[in-house]
N, C-alpha and C. Protein backbone atom coordinates (compact mmCIF):
# COMPACT_ATOMS: atom_id res chain seq x y z
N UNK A 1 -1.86 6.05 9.01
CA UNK A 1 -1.06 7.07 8.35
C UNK A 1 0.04 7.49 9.31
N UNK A 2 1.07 7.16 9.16
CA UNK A 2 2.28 8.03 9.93
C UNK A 2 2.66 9.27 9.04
N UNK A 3 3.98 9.54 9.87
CA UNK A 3 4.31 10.64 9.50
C UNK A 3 5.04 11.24 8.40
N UNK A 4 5.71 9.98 7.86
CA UNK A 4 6.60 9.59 6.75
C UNK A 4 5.52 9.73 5.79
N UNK A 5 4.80 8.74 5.80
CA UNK A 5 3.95 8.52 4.72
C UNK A 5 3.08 10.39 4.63
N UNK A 6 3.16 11.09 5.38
CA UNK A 6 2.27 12.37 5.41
C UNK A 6 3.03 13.23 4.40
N UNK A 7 4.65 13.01 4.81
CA UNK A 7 5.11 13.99 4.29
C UNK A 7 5.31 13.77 2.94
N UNK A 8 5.31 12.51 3.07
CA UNK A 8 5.99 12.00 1.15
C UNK A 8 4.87 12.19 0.25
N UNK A 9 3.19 12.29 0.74
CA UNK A 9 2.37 12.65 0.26
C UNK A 9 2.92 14.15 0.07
N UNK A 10 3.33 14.69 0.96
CA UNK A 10 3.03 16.33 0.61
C UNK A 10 4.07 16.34 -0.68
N UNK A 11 5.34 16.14 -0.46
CA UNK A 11 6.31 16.36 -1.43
C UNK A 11 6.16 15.59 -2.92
N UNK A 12 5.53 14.73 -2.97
CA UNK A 12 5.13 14.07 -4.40
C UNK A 12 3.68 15.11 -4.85
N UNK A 13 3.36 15.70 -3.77
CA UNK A 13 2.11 16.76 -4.45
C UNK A 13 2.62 18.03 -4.94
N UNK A 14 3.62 18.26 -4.43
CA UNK A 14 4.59 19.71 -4.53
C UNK A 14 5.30 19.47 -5.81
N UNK A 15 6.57 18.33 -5.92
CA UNK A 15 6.92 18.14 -6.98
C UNK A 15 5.90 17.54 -8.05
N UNK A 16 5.15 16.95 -8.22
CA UNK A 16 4.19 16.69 -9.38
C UNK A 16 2.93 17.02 -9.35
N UNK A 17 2.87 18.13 -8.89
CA UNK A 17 1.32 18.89 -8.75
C UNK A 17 1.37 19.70 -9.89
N UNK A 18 2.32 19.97 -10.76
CA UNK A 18 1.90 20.80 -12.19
C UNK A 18 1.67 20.10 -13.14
N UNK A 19 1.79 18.80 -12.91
CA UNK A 19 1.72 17.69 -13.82
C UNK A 19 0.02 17.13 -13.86
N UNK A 20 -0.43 17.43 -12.82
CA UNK A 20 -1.77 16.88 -12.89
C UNK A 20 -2.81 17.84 -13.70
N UNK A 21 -3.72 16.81 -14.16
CA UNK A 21 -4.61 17.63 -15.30
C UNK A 21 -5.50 18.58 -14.54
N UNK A 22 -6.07 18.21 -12.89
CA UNK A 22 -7.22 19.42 -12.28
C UNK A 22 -6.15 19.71 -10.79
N UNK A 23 -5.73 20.63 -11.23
CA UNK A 23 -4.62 20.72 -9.83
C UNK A 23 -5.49 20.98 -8.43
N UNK A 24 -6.92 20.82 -7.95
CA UNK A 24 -7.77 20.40 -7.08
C UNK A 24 -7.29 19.14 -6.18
N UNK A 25 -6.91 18.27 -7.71
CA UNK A 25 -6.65 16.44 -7.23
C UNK A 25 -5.55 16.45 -6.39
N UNK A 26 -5.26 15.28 -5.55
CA UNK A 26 -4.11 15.25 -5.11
C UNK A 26 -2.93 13.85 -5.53
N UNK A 27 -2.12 13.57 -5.32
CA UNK A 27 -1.57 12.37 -5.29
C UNK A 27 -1.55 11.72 -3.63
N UNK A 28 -1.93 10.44 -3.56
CA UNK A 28 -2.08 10.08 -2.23
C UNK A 28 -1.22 8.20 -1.94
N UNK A 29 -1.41 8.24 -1.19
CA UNK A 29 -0.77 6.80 -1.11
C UNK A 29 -1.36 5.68 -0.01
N UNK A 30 -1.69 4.71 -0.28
CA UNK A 30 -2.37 3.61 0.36
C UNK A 30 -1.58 2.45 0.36
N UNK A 31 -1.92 1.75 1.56
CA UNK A 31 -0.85 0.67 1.51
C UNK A 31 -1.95 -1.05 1.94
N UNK A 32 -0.85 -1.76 1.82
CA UNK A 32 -1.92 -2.88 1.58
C UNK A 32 -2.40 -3.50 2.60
N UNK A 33 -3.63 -3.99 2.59
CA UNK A 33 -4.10 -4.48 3.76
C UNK A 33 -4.03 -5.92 3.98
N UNK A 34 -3.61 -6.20 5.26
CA UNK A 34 -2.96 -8.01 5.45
C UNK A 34 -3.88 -8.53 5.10
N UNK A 35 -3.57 -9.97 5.05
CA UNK A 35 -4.92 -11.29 4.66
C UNK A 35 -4.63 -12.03 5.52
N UNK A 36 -3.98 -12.07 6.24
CA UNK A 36 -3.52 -13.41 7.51
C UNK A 36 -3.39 -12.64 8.88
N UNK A 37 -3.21 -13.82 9.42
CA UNK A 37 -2.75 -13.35 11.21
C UNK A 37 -1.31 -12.76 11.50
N UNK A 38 -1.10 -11.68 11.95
CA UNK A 38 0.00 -11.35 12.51
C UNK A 38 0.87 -12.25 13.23
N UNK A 39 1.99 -12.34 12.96
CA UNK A 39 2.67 -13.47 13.80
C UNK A 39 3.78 -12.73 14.07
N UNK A 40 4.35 -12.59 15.86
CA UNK A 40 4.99 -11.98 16.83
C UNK A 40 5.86 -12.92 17.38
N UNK A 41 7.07 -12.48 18.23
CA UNK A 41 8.19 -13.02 18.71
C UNK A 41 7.55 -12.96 19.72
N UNK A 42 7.59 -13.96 21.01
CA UNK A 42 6.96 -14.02 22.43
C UNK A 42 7.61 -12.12 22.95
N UNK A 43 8.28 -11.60 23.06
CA UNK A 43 8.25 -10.42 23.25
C UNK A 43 8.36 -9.43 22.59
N UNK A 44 7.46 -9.30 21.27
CA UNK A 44 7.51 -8.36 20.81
C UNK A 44 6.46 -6.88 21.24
N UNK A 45 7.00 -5.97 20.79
CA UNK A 45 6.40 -4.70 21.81
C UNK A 45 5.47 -3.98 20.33
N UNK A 46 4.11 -3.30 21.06
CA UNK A 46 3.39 -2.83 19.90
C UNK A 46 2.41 -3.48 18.81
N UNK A 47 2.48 -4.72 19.50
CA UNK A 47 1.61 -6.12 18.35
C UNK A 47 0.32 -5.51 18.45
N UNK A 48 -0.78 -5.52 17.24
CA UNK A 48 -2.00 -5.63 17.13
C UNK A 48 -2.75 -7.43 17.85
N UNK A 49 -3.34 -6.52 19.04
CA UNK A 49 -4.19 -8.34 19.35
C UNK A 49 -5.05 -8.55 18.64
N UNK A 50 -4.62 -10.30 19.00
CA UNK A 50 -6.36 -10.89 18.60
C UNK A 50 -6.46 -11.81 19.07
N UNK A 51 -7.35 -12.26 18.28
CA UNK A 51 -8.30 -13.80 19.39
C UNK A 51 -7.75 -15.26 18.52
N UNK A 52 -7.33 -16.03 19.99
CA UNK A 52 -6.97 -17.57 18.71
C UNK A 52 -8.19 -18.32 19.13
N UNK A 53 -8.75 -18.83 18.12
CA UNK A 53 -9.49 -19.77 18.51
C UNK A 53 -9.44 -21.27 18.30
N UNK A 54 -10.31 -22.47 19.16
CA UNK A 54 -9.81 -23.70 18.99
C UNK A 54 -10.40 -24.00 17.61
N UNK A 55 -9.88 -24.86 16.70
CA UNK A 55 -10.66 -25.55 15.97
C UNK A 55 -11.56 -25.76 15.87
N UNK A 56 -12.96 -26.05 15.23
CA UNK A 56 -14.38 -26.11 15.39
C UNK A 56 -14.98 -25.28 16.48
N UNK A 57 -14.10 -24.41 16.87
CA UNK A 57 -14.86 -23.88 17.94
C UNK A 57 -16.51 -22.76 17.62
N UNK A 58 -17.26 -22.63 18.39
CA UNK A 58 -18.30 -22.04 17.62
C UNK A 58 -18.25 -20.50 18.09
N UNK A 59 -18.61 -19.27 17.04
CA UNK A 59 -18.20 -18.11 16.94
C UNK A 59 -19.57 -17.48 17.71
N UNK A 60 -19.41 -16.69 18.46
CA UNK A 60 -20.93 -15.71 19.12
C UNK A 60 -20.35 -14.56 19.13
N UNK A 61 -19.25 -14.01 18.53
CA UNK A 61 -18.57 -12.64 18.52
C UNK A 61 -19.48 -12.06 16.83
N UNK A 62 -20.15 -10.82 17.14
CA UNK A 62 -19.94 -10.31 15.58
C UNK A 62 -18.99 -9.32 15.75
N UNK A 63 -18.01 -9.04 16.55
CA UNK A 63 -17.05 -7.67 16.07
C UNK A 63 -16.24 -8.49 15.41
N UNK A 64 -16.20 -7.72 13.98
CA UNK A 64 -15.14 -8.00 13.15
C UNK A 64 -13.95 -8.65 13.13
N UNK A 65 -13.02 -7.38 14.26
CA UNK A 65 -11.91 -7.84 14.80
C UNK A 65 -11.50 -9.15 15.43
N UNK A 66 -12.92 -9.86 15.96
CA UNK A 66 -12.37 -10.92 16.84
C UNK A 66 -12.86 -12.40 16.23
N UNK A 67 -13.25 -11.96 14.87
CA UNK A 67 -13.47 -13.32 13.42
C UNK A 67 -12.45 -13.78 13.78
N UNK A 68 -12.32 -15.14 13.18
CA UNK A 68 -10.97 -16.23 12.91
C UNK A 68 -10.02 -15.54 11.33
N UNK A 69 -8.83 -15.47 11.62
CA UNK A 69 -8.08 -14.80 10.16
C UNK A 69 -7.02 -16.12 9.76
N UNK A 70 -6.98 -16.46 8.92
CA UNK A 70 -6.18 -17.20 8.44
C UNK A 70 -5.11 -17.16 8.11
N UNK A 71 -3.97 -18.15 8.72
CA UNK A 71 -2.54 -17.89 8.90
C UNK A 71 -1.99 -18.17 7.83
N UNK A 72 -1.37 -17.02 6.98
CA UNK A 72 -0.83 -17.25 5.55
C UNK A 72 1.02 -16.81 5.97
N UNK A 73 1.18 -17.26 4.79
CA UNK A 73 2.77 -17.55 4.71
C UNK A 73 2.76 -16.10 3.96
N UNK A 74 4.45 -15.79 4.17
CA UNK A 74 4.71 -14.18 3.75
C UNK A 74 4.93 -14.23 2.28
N UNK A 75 4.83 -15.63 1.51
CA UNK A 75 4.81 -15.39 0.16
C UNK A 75 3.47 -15.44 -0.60
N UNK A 76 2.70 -16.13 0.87
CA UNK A 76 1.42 -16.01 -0.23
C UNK A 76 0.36 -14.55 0.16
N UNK A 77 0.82 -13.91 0.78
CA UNK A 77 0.75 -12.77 1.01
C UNK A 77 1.24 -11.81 -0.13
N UNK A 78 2.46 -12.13 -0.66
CA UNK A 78 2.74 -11.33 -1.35
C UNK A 78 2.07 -11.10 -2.84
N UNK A 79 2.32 -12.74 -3.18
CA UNK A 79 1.14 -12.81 -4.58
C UNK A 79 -0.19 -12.38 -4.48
N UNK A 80 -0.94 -12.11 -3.06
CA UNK A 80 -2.14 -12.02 -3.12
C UNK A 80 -2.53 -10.23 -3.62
N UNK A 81 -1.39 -9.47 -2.74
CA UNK A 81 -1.32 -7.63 -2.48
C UNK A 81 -0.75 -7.23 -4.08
N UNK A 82 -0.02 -8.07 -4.13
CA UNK A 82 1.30 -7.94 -5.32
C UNK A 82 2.03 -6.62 -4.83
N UNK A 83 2.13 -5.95 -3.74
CA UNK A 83 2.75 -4.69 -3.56
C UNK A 83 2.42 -4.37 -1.81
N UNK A 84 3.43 -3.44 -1.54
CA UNK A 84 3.62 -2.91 0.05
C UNK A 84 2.85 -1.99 -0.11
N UNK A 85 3.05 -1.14 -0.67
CA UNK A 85 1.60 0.44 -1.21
C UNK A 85 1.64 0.69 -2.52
N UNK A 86 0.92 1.69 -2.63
CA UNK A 86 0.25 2.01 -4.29
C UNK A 86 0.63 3.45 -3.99
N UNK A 87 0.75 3.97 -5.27
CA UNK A 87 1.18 5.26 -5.48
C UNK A 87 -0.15 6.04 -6.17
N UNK A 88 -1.46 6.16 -5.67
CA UNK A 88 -2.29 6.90 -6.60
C UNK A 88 -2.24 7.98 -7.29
N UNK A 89 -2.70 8.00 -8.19
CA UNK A 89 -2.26 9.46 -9.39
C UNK A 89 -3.53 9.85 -10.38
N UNK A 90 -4.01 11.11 -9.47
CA UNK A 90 -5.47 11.23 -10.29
C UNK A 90 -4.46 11.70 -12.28
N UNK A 91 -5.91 11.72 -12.76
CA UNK A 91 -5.53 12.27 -13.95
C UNK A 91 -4.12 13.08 -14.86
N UNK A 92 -3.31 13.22 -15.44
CA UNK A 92 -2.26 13.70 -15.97
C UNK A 92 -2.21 14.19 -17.05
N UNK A 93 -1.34 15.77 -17.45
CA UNK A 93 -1.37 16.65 -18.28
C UNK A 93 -0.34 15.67 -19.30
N UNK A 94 0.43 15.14 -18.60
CA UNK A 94 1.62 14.59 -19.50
C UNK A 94 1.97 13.51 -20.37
N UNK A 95 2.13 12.70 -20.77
CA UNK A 95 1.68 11.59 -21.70
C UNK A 95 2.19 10.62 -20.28
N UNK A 96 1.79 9.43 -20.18
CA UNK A 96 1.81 8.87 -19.06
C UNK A 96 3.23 7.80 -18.80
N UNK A 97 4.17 7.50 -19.91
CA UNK A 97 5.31 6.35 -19.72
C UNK A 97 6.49 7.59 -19.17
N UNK A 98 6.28 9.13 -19.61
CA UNK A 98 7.17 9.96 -19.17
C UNK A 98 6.78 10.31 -17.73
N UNK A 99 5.79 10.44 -17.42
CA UNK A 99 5.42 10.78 -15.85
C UNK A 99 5.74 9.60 -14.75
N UNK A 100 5.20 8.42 -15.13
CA UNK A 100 6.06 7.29 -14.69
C UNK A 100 7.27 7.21 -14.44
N UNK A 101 8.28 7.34 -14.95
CA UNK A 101 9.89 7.33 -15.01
C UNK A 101 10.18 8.58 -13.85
N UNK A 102 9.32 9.80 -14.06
CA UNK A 102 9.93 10.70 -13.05
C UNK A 102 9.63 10.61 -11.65
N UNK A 103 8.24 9.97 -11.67
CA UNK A 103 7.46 9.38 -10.18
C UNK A 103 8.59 8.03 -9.58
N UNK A 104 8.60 7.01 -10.59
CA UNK A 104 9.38 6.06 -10.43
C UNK A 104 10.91 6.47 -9.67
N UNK A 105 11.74 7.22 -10.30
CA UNK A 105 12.94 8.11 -9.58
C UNK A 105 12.75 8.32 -8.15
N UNK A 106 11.62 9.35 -8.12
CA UNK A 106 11.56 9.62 -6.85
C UNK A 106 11.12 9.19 -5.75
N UNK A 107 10.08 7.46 -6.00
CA UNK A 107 9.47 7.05 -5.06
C UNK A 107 10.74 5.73 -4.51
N UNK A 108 11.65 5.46 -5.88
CA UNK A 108 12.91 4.72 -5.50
C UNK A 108 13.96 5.32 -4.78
N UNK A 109 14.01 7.04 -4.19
CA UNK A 109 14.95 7.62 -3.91
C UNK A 109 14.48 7.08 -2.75
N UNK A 110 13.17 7.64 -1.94
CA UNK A 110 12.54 7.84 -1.19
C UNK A 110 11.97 6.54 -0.17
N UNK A 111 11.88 5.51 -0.75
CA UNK A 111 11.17 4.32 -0.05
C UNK A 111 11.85 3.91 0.98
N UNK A 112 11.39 2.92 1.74
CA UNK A 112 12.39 2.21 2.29
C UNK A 112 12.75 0.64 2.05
N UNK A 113 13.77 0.73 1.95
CA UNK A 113 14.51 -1.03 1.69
C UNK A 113 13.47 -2.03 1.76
N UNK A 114 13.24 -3.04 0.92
CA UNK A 114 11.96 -4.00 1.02
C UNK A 114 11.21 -3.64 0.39
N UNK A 115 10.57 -2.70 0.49
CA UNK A 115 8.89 -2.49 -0.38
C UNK A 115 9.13 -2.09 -1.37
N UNK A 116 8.34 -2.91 -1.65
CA UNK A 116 7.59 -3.25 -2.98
C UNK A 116 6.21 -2.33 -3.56
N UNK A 117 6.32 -1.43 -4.79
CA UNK A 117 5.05 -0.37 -4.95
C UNK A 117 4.58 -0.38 -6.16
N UNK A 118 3.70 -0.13 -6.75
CA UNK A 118 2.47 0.03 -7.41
C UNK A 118 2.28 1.34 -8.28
N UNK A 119 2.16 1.71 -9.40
CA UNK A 119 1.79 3.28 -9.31
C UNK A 119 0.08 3.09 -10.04
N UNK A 120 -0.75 4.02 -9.51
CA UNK A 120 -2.16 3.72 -9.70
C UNK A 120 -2.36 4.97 -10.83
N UNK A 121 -2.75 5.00 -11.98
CA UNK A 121 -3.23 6.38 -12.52
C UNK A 121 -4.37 6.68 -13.23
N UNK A 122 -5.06 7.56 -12.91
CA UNK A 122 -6.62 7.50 -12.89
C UNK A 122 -6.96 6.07 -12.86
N UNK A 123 -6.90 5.11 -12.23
CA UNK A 123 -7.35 3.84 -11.98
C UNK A 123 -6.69 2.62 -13.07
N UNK A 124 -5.79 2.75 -13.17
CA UNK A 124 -4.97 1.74 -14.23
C UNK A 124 -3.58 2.13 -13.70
N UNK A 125 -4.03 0.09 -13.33
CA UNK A 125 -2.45 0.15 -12.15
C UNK A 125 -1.10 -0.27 -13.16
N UNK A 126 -0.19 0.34 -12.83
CA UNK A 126 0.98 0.04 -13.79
C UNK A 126 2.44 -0.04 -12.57
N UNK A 127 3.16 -0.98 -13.44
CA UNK A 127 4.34 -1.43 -12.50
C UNK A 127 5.49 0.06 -12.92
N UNK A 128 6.52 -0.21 -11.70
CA UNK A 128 7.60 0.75 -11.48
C UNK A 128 8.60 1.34 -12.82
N UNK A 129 8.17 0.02 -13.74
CA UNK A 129 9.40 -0.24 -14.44
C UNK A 129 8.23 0.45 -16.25
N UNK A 130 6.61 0.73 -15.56
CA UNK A 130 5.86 0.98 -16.86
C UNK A 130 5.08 0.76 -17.41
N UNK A 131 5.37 -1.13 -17.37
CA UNK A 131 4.04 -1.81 -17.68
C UNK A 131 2.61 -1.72 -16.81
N UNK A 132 1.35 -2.05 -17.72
CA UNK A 132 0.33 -1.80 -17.45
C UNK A 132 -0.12 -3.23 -16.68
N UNK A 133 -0.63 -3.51 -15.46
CA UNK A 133 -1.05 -4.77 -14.53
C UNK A 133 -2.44 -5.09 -15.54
C-alpha cells in the first residue's frame, strides 16, 4: 500500500460514501498480483530478489519466496490479471450502470498513464466502460 493508493482510497470513500447501501462499508482497492519473475536492468535500484535456479535442479527450500517462478512475457501477464487494480465496491443505494459512469470519471481523472482497472461491486466484476466480466 503506498501513499497514493491510501489517499485515493480515502477520497473515493468521501466522494461515494453516500452512495453505499451500509455506510460502515468502505470502498478499497487491490492491485494485481504478478505470475512471473521480475525482470531488471543490470542496475536497477529497489528490485525485489530472488533465487535463479539451474534447470533440473533439486529444491530443499520450503520458503515460498525462494520456489522457482516462471518467466512470463508482459502480454501474457496481462491476459492472465486482465487489469493493474480493481476498484472494490461493497453494496450500492444507486442503480449500478449510473454509479459506474461516476466512479469511472473519477478513477480516469485520477490514475496513472498505463493502468489498466477493474470495478468490483458486491463481487461482480464489471469493465470501465459497464459491461459485466
Amino acid at each position: 500500500m503506498t501513499s497514493q493508493v491510501f489517499y485515493f482510497e480515502w477520497y473515493l470513500n468521501r466522494k461515494f460514501g453516500g452512495y453505499l447501501a451500509a455506510p460502515s462499508q468502505k470502498i478499497y482497492i487491490t492491485e494485481s498480483s504478478p505470475i512471473g519473475v521480475d525482470i531488471y536492468h543490470q542496475n536497477a535500484g529497489y528490485s525485489v530478489p530472488f533465487t535463479v535456479w539451474f534447470e533440473g535442479e533439486q529444491i530443499l527450500s520450503a520458503n515460498e519466496s525462494e520456489q522457482p517462478r516462471l518467466m512470463r512475457l508482459v502480454a501474457e501477464e496481462k491476459a492472465v490479471n486482465k487489469s493493474s487494480f480493481t476498484v472494490c465496491v461493497p453494496e450500492i443505494a444507486i442503480p449500478e450502470y449510473e454509479f459506474v459512469y461516476l466512479l469511472t470519471h473519477t478513477v480516469n481523472t485520477y490514475k496513472i498513464a498505463g493502468k489498466t482497472y477493474l470495478i468490483k461491486i458486491d463481487s461482480k466484476e464489471i469493465t470501465p466502460n459497464g459491461r459485466t466480466i
